[in-house]
Protein backbone atom coordinates (compact mmCIF):
# COMPACT_ATOMS: atom_id res chain seq x y z
CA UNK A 1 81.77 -37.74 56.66
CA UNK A 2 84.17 -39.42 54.21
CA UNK A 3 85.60 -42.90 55.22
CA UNK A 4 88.91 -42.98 56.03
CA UNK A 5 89.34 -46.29 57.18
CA UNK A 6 87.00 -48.74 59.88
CA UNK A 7 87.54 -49.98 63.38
CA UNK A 8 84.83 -52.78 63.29
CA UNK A 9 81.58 -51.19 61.83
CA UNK A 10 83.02 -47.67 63.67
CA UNK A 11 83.52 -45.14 60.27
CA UNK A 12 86.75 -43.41 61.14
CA UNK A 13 86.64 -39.89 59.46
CA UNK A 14 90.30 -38.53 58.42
CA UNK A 15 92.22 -37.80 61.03
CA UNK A 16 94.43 -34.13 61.55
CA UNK A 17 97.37 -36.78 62.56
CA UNK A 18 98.35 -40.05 62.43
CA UNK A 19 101.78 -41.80 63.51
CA UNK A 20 103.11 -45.17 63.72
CA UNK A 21 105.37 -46.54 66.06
CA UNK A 22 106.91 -50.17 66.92
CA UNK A 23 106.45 -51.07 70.48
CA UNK A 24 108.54 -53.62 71.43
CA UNK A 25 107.26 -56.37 74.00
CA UNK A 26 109.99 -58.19 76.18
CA UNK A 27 112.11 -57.62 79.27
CA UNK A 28 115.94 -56.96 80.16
CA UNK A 29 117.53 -59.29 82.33
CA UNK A 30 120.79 -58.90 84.32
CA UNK A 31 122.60 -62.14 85.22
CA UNK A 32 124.61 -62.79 88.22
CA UNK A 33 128.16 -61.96 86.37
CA UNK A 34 126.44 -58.60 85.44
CA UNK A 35 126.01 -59.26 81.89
CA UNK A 36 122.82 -57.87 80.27
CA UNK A 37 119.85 -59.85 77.81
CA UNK A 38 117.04 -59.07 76.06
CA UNK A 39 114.32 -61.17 75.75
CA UNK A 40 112.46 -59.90 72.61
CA UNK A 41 108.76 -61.94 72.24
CA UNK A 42 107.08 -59.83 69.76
CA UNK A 43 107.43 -56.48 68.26
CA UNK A 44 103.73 -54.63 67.37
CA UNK A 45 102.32 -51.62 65.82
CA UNK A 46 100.95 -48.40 67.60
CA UNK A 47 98.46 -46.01 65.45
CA UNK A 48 97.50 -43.20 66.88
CA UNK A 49 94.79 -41.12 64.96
CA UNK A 50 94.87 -37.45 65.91
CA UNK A 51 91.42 -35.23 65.77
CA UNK A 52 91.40 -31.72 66.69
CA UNK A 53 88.30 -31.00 65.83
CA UNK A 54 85.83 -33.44 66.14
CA UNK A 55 82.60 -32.47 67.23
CA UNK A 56 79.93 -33.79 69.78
CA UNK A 57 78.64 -36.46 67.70
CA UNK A 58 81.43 -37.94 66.40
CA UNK A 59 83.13 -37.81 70.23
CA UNK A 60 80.16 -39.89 70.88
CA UNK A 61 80.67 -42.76 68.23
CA UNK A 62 84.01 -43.26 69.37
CA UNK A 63 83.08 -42.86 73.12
CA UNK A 64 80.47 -45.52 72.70
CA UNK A 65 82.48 -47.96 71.12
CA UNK A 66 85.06 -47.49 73.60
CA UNK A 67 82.71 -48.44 76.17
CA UNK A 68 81.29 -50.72 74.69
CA UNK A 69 84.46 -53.05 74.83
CA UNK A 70 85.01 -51.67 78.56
CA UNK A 71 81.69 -51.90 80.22
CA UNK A 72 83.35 -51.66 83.93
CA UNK A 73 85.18 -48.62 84.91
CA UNK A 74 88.62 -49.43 85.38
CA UNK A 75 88.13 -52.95 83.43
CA UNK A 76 90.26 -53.42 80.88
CA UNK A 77 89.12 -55.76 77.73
CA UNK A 78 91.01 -58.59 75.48
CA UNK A 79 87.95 -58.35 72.80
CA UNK A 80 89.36 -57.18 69.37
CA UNK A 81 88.27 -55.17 66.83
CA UNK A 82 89.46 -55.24 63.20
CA UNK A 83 90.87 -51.67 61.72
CA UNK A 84 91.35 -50.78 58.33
CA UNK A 85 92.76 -47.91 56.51
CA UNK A 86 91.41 -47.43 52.32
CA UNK A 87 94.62 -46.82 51.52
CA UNK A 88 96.44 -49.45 49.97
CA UNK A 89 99.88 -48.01 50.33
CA UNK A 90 99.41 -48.80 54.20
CA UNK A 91 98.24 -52.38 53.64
CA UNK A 92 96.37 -52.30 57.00
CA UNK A 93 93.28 -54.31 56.14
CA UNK A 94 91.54 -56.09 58.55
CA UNK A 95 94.29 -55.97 61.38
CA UNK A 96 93.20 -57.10 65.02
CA UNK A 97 93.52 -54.60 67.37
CA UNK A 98 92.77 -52.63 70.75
CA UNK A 99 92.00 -49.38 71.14
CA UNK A 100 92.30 -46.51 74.18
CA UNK A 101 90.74 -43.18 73.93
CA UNK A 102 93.46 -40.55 74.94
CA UNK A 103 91.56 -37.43 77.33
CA UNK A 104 89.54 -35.62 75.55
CA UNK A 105 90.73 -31.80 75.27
CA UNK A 106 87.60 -28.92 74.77
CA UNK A 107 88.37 -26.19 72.10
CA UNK A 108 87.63 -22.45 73.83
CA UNK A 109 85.12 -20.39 72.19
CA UNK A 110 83.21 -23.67 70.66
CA UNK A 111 80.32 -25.38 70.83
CA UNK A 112 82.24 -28.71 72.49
CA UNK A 113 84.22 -28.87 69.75
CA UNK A 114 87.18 -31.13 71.29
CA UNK A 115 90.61 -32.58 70.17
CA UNK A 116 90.87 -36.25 70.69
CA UNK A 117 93.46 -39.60 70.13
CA UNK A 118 92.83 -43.12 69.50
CA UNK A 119 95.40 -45.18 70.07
CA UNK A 120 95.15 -48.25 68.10
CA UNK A 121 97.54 -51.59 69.09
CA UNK A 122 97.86 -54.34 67.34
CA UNK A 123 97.43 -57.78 68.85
């Protein structure tokens, strides 16, 4: 498996997809006289790495590590991880972050094979 980039001491393989988006954190607020504010407090990055065909073991690296930062079911964790991409045109080195695992999706006619996201935010 050739490294495409790191979440902690994770070894992210290449990924079949990978976006960025801005996700903007803040509220709307509507005064008395009707007129209508923004309260902008940050703006952060989304990455979501696509894989549609990982197999077994490498579902269970990323499972693991997932649970490992959310030992409870239904807890959710403020412990970051640091992701980085070899690719210096990106410039994401060492970037603190929080990841979700997206469903994971079988393959018919495989041995498990499965399609999977991580979405990775930035703190």
């Amino acid at each position: 498996m050739s490294t495409w980039g790191t979440l902690d001491d994770l070894i992210l393989p290449a990924p079949s997809g990978f976006t960025e988006n801005l996700l903007t954190v803040g509220d709307y607020k509507v005064s008395l006289t009707g007129k209508n504010t923004r309260n902008l407090r940050n703006v952060k990055k989304v990455w979501t790495l696509t894989y549609d065909a990982l197999s077994v073991d490498s579902y269970d690296l990323f499972y693991n590590k997932f649970k490992m930062i959310n030992p409870i079911e239904g807890s959710f964790s403020t412990d970051s991880l640091s992701f980085t991409i070899n690719n210096a045109e990106l410039n994401i080195t060492n970037e603190k972050v929080l990841f979700t695992l997206s469903n994971r999706n079988f393959i018919p006619g495989t041995n498990l094979i499965s399609s999977v996201q991580l979405i990775i935010t930035q703190l």
